[in-house]
N, C-alpha and C. Protein backbone atom coordinates (compact mmCIF):
# COMPACT_ATOMS: atom_id res chain seq x y z
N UNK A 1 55.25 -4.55 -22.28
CA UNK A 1 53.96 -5.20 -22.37
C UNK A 1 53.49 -5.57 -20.96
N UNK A 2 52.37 -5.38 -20.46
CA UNK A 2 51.50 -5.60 -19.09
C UNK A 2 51.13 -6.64 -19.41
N UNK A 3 50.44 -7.45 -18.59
CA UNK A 3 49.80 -8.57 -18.62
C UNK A 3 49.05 -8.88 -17.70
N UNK A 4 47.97 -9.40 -17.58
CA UNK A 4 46.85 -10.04 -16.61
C UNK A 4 47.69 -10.98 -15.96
N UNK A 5 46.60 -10.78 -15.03
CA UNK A 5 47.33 -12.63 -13.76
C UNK A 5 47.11 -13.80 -14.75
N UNK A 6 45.83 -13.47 -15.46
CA UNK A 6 45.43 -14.67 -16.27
C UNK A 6 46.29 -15.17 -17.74
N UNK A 7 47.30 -13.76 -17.93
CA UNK A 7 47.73 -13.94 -19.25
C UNK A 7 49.33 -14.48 -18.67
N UNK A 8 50.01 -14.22 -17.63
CA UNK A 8 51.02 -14.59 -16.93
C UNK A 8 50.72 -16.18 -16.68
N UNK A 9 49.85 -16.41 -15.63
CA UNK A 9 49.26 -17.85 -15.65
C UNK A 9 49.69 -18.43 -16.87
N UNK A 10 49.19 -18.06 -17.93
CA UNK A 10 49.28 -19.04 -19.43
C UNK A 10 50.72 -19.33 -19.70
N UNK A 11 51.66 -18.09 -18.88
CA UNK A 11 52.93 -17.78 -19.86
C UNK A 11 53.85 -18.83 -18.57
N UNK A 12 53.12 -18.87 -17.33
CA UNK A 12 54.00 -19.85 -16.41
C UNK A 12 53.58 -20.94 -16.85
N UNK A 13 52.54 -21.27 -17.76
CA UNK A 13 52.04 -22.56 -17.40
C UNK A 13 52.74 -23.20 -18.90
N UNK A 14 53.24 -22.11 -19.65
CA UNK A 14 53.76 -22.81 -21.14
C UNK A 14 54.81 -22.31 -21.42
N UNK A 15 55.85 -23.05 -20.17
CA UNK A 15 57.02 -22.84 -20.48
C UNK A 15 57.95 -24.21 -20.39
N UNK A 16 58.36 -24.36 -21.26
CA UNK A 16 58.70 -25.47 -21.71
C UNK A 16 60.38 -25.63 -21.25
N UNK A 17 61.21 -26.87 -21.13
CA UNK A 17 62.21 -26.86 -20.43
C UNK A 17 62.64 -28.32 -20.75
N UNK A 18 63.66 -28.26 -21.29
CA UNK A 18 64.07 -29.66 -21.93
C UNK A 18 65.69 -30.14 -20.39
N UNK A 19 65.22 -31.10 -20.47
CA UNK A 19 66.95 -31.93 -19.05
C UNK A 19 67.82 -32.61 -19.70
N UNK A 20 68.93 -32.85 -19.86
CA UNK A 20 69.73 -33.56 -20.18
C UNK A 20 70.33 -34.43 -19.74
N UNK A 21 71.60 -35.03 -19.58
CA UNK A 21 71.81 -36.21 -18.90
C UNK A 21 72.61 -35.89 -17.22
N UNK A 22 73.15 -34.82 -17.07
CA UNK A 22 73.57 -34.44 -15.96
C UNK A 22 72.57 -33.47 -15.10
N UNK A 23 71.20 -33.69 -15.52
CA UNK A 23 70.56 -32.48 -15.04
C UNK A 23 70.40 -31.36 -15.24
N UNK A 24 71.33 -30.93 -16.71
CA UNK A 24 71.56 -29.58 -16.77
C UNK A 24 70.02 -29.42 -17.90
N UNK A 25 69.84 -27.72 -17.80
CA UNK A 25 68.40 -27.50 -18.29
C UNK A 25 69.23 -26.85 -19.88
N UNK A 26 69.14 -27.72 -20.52
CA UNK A 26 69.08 -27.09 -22.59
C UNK A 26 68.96 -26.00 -22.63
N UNK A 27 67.44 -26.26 -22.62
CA UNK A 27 66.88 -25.35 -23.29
C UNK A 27 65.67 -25.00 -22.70
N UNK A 28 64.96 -23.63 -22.87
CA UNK A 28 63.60 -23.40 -22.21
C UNK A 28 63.24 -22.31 -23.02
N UNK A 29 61.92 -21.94 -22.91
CA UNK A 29 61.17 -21.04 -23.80
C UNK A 29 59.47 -20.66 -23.11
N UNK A 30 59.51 -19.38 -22.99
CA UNK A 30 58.19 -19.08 -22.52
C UNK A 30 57.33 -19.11 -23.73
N UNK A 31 55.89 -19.45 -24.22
CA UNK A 31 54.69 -18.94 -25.25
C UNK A 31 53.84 -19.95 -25.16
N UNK A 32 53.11 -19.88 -26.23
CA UNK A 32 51.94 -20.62 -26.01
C UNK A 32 52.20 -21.79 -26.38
N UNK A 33 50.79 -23.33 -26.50
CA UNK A 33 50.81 -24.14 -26.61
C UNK A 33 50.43 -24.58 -27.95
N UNK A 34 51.29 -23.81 -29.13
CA UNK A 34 51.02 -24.06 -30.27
C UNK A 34 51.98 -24.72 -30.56
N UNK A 35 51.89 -24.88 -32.25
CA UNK A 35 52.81 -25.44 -33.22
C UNK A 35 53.85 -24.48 -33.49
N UNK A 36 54.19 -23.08 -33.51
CA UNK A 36 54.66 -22.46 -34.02
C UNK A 36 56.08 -22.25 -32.79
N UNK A 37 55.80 -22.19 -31.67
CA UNK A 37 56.12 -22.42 -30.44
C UNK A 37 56.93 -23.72 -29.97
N UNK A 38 56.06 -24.51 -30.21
CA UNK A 38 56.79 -25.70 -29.98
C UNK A 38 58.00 -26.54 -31.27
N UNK A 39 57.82 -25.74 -32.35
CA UNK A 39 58.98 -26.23 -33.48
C UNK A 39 60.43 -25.03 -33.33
N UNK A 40 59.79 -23.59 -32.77
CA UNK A 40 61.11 -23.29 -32.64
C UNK A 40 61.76 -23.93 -31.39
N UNK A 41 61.05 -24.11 -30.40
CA UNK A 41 61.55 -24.24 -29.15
C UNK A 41 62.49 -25.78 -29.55
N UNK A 42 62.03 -27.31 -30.22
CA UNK A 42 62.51 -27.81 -30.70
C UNK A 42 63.60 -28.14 -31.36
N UNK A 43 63.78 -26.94 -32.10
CA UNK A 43 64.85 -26.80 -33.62
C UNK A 43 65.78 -26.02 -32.46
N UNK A 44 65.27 -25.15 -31.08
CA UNK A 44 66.64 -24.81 -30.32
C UNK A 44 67.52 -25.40 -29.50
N UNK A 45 66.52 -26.82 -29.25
CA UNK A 45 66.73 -27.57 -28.74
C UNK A 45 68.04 -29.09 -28.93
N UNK A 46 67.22 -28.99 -30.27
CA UNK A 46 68.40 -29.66 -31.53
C UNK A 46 69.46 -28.69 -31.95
N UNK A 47 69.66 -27.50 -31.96
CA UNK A 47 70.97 -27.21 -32.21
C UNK A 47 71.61 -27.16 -30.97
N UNK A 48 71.25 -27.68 -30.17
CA UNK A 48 72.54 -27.47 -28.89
C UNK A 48 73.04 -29.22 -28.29
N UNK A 49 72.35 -30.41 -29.00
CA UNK A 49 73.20 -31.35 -28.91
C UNK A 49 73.67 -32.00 -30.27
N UNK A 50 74.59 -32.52 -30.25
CA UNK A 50 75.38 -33.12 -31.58
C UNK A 50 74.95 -34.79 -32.11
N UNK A 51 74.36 -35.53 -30.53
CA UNK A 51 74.05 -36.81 -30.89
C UNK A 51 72.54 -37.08 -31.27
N UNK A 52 72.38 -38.28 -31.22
CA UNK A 52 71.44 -38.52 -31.87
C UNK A 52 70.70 -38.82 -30.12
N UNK A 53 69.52 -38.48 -29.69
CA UNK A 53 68.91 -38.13 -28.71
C UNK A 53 67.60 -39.20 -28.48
N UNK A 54 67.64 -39.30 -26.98
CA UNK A 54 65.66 -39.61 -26.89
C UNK A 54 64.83 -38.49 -26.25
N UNK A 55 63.92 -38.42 -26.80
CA UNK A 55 63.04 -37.18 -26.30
C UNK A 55 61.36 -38.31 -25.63
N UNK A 56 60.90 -37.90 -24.62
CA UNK A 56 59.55 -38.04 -24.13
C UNK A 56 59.39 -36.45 -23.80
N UNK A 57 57.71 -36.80 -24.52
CA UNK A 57 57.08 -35.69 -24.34
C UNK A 57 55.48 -36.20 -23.60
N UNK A 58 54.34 -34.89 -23.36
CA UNK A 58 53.52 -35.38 -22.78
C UNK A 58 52.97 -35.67 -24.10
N UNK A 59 51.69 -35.73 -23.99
CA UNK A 59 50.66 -35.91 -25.35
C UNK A 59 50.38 -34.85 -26.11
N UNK A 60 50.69 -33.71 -25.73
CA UNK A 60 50.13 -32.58 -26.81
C UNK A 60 50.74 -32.80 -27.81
N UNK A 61 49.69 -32.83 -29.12
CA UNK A 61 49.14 -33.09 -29.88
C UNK A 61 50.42 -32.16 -31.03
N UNK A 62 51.11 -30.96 -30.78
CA UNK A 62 51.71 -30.04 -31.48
C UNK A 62 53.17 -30.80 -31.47
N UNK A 63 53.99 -31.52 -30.30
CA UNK A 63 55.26 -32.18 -30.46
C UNK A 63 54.91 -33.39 -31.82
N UNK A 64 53.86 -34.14 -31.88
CA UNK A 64 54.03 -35.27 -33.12
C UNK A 64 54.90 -34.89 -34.36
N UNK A 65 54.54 -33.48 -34.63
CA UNK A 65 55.65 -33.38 -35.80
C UNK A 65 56.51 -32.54 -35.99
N UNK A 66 56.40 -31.79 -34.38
CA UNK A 66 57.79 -30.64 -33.93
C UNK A 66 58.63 -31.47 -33.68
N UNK A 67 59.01 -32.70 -33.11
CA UNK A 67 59.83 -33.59 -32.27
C UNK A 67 61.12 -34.37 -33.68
N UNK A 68 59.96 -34.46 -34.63
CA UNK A 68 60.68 -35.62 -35.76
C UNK A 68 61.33 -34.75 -36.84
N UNK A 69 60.38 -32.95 -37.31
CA UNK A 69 60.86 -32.49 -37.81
C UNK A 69 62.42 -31.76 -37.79
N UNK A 70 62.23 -31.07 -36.13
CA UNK A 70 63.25 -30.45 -35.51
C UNK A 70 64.10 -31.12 -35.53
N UNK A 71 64.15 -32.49 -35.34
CA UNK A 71 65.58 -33.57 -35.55
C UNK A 71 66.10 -34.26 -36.54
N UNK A 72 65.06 -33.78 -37.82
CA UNK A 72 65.60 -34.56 -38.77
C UNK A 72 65.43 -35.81 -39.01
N UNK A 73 64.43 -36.23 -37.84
CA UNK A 73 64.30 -37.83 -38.01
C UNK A 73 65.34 -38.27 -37.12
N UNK A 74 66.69 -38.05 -36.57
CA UNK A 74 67.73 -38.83 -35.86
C UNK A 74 66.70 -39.06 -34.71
N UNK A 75 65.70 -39.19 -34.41
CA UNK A 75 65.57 -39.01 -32.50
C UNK A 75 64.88 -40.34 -32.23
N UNK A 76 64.79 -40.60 -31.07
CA UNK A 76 64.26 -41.92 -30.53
C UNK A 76 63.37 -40.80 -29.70
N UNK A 77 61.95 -41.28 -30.06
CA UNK A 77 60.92 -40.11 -29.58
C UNK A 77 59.38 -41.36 -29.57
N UNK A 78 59.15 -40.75 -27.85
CA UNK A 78 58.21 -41.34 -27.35
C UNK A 78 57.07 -40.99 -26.72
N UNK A 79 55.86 -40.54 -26.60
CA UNK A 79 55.16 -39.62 -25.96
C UNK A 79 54.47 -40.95 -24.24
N UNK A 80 54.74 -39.68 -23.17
CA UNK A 80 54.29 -40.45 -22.22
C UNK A 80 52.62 -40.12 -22.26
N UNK A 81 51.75 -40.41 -21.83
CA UNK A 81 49.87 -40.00 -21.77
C UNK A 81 49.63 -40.44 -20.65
N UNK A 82 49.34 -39.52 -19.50
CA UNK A 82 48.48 -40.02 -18.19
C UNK A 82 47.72 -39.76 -18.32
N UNK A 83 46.73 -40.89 -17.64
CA UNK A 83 44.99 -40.98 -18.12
C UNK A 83 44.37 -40.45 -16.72
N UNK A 84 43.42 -39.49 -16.87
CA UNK A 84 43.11 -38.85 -15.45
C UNK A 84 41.62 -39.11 -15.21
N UNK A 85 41.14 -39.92 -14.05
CA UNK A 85 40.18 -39.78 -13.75
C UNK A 85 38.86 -38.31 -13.84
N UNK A 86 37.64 -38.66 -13.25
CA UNK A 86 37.01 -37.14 -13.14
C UNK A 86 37.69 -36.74 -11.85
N UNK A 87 37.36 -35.46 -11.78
CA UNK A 87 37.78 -34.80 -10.37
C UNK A 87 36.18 -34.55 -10.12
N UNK A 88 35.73 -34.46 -9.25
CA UNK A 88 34.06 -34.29 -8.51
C UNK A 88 34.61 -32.88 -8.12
N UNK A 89 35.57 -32.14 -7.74
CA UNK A 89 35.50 -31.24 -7.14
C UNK A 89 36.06 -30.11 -8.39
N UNK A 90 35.88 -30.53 -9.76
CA UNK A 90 36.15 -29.80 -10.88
C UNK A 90 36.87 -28.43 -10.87
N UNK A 91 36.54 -27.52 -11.34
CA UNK A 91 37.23 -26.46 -11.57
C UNK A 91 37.81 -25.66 -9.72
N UNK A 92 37.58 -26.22 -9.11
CA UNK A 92 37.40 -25.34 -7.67
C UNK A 92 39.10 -25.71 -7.05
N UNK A 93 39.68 -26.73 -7.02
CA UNK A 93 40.89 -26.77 -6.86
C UNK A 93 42.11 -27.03 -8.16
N UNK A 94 43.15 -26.70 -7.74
CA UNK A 94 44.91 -26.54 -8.59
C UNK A 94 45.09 -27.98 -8.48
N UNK A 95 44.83 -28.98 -8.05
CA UNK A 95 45.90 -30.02 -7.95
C UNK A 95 44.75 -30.85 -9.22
N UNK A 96 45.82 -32.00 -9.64
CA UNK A 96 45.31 -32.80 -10.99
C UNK A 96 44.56 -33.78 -10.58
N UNK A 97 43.36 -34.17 -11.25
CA UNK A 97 42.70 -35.30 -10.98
C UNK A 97 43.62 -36.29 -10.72
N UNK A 98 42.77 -37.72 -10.46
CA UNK A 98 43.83 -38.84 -9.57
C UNK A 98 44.18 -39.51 -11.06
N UNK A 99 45.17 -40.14 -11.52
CA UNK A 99 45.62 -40.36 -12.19
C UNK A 99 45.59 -42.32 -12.28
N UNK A 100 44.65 -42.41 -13.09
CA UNK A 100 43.97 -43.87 -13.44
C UNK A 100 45.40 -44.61 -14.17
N UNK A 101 46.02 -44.37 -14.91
CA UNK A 101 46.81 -44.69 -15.95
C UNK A 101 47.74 -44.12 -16.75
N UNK A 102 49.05 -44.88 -17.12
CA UNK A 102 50.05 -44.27 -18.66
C UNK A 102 50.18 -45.28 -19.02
N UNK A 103 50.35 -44.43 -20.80
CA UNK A 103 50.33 -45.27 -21.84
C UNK A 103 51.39 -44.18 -22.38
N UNK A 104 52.25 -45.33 -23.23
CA UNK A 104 53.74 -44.75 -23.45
C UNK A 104 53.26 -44.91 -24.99
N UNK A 105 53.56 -44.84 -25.76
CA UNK A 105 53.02 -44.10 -27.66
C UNK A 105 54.77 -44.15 -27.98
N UNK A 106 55.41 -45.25 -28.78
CA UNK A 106 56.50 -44.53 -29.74
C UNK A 106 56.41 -44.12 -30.63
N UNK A 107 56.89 -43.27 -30.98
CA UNK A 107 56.54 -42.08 -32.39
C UNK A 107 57.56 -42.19 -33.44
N UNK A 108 58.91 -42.51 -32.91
CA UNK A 108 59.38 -42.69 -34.35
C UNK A 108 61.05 -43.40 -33.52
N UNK A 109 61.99 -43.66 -34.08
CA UNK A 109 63.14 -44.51 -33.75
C UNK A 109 63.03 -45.58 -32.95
N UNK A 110 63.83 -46.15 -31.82
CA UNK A 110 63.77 -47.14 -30.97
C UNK A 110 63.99 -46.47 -29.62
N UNK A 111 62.92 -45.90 -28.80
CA UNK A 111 63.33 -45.53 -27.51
C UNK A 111 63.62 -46.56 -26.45
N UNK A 112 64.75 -46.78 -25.43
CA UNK A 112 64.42 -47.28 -24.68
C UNK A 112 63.13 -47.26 -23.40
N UNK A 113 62.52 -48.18 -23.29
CA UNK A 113 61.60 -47.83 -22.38
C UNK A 113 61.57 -47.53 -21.18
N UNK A 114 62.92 -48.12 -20.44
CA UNK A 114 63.47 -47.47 -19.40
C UNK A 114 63.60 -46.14 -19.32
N UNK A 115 63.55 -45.62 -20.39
CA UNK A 115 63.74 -44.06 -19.72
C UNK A 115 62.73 -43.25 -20.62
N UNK A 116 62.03 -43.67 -21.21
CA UNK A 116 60.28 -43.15 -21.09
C UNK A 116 60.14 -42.09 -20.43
N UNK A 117 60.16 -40.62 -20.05
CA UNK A 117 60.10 -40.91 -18.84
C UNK A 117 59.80 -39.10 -18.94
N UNK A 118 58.81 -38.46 -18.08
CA UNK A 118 58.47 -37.34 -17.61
C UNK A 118 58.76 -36.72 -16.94
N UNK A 119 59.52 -37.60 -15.64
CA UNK A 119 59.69 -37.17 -13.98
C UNK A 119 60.78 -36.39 -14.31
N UNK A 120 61.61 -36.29 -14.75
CA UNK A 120 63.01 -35.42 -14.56
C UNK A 120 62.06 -33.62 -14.84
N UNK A 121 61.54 -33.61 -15.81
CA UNK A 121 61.17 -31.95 -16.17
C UNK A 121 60.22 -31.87 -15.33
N UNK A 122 59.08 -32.87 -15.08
CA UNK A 122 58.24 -32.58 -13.80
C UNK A 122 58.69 -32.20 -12.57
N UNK A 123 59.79 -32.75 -11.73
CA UNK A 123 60.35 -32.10 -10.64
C UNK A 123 61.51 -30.71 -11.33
N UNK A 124 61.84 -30.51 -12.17
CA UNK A 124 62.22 -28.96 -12.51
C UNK A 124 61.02 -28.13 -12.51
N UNK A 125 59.83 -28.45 -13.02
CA UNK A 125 58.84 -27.87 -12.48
C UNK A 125 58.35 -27.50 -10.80
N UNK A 126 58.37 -28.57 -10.53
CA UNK A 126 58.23 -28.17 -8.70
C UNK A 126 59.77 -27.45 -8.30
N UNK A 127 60.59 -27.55 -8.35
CA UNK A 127 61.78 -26.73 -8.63
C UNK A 127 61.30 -25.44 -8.47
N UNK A 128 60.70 -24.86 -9.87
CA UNK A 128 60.57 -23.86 -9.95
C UNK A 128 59.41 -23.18 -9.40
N UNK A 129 58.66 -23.86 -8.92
CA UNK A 129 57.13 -23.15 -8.20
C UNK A 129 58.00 -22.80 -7.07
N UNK A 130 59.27 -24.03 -5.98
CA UNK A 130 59.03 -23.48 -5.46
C UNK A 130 60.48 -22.92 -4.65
N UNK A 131 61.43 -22.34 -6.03
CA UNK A 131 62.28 -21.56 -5.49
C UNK A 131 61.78 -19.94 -6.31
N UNK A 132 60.85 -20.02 -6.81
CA UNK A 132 60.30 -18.73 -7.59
C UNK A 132 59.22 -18.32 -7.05
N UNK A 133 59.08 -17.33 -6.63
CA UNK A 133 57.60 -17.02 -6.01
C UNK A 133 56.97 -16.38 -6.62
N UNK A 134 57.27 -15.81 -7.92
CA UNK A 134 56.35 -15.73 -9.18
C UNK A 134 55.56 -16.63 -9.75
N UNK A 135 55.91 -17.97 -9.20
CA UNK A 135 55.29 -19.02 -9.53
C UNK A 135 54.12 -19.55 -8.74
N UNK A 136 54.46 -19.10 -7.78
CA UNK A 136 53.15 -19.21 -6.84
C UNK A 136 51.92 -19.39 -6.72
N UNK A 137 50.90 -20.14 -6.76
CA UNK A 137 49.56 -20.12 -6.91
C UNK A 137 48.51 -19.44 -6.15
N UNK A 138 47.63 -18.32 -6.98
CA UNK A 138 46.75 -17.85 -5.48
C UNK A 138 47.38 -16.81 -4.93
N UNK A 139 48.31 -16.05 -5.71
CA UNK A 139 49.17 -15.23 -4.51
C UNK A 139 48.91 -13.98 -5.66
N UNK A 140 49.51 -12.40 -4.97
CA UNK A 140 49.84 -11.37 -6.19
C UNK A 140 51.24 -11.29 -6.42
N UNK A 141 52.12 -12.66 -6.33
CA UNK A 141 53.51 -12.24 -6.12
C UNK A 141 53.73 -12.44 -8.09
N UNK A 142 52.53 -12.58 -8.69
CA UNK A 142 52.89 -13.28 -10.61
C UNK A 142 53.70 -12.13 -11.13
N UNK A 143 54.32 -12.38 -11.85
CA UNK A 143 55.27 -11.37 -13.01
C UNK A 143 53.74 -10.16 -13.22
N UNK A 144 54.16 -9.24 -13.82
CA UNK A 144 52.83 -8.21 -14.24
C UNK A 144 53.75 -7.77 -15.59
N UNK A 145 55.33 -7.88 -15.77
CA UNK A 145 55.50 -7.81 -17.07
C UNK A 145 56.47 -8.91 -17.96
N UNK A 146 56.08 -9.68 -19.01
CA UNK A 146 56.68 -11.12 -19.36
C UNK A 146 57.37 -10.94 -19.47
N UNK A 147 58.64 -9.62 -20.09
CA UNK A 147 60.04 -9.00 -19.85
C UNK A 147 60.61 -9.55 -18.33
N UNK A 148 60.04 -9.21 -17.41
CA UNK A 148 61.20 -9.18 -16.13
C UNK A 148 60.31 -11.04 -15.96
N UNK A 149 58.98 -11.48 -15.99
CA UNK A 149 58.99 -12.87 -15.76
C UNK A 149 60.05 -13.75 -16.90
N UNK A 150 60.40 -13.32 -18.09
CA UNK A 150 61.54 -13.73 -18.49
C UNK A 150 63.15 -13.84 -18.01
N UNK A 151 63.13 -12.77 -17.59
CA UNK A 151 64.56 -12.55 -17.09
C UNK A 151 64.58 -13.17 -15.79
N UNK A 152 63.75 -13.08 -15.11
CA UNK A 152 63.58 -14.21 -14.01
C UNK A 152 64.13 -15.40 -14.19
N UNK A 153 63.38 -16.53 -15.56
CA UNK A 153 63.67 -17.85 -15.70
C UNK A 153 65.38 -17.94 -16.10
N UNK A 154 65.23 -16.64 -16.68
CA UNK A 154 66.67 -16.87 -17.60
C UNK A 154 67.69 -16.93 -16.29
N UNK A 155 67.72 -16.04 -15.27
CA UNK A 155 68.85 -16.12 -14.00
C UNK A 155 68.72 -17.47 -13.33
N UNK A 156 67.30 -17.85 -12.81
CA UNK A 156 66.99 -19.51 -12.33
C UNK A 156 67.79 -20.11 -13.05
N UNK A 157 67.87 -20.68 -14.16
CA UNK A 157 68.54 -21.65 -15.12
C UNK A 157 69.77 -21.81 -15.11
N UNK A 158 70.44 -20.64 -15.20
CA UNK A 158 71.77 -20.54 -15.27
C UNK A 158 72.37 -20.07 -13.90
N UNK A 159 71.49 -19.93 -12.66
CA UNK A 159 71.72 -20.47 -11.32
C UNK A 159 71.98 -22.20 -11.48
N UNK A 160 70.51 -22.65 -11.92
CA UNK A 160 70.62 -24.08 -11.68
C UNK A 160 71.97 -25.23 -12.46
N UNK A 161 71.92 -24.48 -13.20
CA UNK A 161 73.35 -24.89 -14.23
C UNK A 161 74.77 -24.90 -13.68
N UNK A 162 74.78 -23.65 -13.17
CA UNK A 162 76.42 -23.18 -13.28
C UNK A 162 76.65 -22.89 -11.81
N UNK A 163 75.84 -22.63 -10.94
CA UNK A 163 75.85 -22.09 -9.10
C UNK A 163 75.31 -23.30 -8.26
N UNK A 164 74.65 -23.53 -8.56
CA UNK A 164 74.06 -24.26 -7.38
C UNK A 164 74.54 -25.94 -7.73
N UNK A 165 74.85 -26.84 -6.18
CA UNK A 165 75.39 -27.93 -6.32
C UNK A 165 74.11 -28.79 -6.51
N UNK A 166 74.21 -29.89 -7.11
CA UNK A 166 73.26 -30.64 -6.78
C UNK A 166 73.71 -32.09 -5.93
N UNK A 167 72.97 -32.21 -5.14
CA UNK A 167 73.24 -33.47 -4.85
C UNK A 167 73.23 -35.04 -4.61
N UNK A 168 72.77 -35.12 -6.00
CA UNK A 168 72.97 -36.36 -6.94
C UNK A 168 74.58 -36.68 -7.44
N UNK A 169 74.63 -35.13 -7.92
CA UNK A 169 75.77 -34.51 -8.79
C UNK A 169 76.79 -34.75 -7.92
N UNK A 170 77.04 -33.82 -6.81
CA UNK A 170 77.76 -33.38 -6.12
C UNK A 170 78.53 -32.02 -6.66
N UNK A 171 78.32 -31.90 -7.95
CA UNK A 171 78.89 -30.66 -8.20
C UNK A 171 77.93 -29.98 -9.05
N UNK A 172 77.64 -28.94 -9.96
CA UNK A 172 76.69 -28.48 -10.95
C UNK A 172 76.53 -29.24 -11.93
N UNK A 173 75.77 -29.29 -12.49
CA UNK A 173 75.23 -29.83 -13.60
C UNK A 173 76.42 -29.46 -14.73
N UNK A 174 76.42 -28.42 -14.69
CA UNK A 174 77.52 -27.51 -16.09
C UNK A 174 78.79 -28.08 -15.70
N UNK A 175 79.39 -28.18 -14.37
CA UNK A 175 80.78 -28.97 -14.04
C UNK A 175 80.56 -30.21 -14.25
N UNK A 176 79.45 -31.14 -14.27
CA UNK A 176 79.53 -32.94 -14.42
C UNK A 176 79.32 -32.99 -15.87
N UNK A 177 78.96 -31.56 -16.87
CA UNK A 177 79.01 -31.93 -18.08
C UNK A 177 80.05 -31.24 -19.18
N UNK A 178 81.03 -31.28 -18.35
CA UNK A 178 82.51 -30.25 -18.65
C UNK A 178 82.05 -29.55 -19.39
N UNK A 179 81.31 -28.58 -19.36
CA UNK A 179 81.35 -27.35 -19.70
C UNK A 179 81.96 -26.19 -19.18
N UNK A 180 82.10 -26.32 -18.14
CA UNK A 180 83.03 -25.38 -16.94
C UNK A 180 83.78 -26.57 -15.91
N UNK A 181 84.90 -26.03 -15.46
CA UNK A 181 85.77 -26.99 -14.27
C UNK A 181 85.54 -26.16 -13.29
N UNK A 182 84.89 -24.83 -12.61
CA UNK A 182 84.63 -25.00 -11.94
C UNK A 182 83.51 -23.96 -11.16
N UNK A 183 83.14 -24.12 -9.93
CA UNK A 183 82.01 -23.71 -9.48
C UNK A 183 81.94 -22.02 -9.46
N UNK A 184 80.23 -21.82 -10.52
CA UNK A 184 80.44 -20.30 -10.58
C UNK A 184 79.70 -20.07 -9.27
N UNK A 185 80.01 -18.62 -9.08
CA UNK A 185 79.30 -17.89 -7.86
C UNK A 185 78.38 -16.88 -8.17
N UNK A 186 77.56 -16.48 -7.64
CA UNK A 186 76.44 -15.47 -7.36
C UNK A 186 76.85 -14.01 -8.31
N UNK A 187 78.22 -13.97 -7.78
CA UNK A 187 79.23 -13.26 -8.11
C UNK A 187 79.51 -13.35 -9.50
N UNK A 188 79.27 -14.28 -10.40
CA UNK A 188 79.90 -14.67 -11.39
C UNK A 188 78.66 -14.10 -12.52
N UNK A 189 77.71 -14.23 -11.79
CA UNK A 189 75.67 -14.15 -12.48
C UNK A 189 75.43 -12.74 -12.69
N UNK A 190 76.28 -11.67 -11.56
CA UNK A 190 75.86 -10.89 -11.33
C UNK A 190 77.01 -10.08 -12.60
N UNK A 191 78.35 -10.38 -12.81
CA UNK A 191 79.14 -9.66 -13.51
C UNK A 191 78.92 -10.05 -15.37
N UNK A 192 78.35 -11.68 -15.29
CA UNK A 192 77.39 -12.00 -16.36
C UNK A 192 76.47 -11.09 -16.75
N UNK A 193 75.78 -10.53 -16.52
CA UNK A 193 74.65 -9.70 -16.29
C UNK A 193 74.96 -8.22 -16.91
N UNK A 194 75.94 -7.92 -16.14
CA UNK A 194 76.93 -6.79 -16.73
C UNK A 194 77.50 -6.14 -17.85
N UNK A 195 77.77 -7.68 -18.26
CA UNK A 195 78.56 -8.11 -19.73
C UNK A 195 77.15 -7.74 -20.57
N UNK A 196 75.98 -8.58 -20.12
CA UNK A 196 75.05 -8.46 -21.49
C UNK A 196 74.53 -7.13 -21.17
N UNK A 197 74.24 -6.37 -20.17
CA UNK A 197 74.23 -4.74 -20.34
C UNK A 197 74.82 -4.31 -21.34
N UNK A 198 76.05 -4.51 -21.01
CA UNK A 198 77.01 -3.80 -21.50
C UNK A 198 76.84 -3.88 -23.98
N UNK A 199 76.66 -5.03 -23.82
CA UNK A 199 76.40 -5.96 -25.61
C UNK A 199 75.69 -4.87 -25.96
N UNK A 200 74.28 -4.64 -24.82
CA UNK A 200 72.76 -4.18 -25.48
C UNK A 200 73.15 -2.77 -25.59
N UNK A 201 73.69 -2.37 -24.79
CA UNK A 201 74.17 -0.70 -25.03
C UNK A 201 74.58 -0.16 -25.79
């Protein structure tokens, strides 16, 4: 499948990416900003932890009953809402109007309000603009097919997981959440890679 700059745009801009408690990235999913989208991405989300969870989301309107359904009700689920001024310089620049206000919305269990909270997937976002240069704004470096802009996110992730240190962490995300003891290599992504050749063949 080909795709426009404009139809890539949509597919960078609705990709969704859940954090966990060591930093490590769940779950992620490229599509649109529907309901249909956001309950599987959800329900994949919920089968990969066992406890009972808090989720913040932004305000779209499609998590209210992807968030409670996908969990069964166990979740402490809170939507964050930043209130954005006008921008005077409207459609002509990328960056977000100035940001007047948040208002935190609980939706269903007891979230703590301390951790309310957006910033963790927002900087995986800047993360990814800007160790991906598919992500790029203004440039011709965009995916042209959602196949290889997929396979893209999928190597990022499981770079950011299992290779790269962080240093908060001091070690990967996947090692501070014993999932692995110890640090994979480049080397390790690349013979990964191999293996799922090898499945699809």
């Amino acid at each position: 499948m080909i795709l426009t700059h404009d139809q890539i745009a949509d597919a960078q801009r609705d990709c969704l990416i859940t954090i966990g408690d060591f930093d490590e990235v769940i779950s992620w999913m490229v599509g649109g900003r529907d309901a249909g989208f956001a309950q599987a991405f959800l329900e994949d989300v919920a089968s990969r932890v066992s406890n009972r969870v808090q989720v913040t989301t932004d305000g779209h309107k499609m998590y209210l009953n992807a968030v409670p359904d996908s969990f069964g009700g166990q979740v402490d689920y809170a939507q964050l809402v930043k209130i954005y001024g006008n921008d005077p310089e409207g459609q002509k620049r990328y960056s977000p109007a100035r940001i007047l206000g948040i208002e935190t919305h609980v939706i269903s269990g007891a979230p703590d309000f301390e951790h309310i909270s957006t910033s963790y997937v927002e900087r995986q976002n800047l993360n990814m603009r800007m160790n991906m240069r598919r992500f790029t704004r203004l440039t011709n470096a965009f995916s042209k097919k959602l196949e290889n802009h997929c396979h893209m996110l999928a190597i990022f992730h499981v770079h950011h997981n299992f290779v790269r240190i962080h240093q908060t962490l001091r070690v990967t995300p996947a090692m501070e959440a014993g999932i692995t003891t110890r640090l994979w290599s480049v080397w390790d992504l690349v013979q990964l890679s191999g293996r799922s050749q090898a499945l699809v063949a």
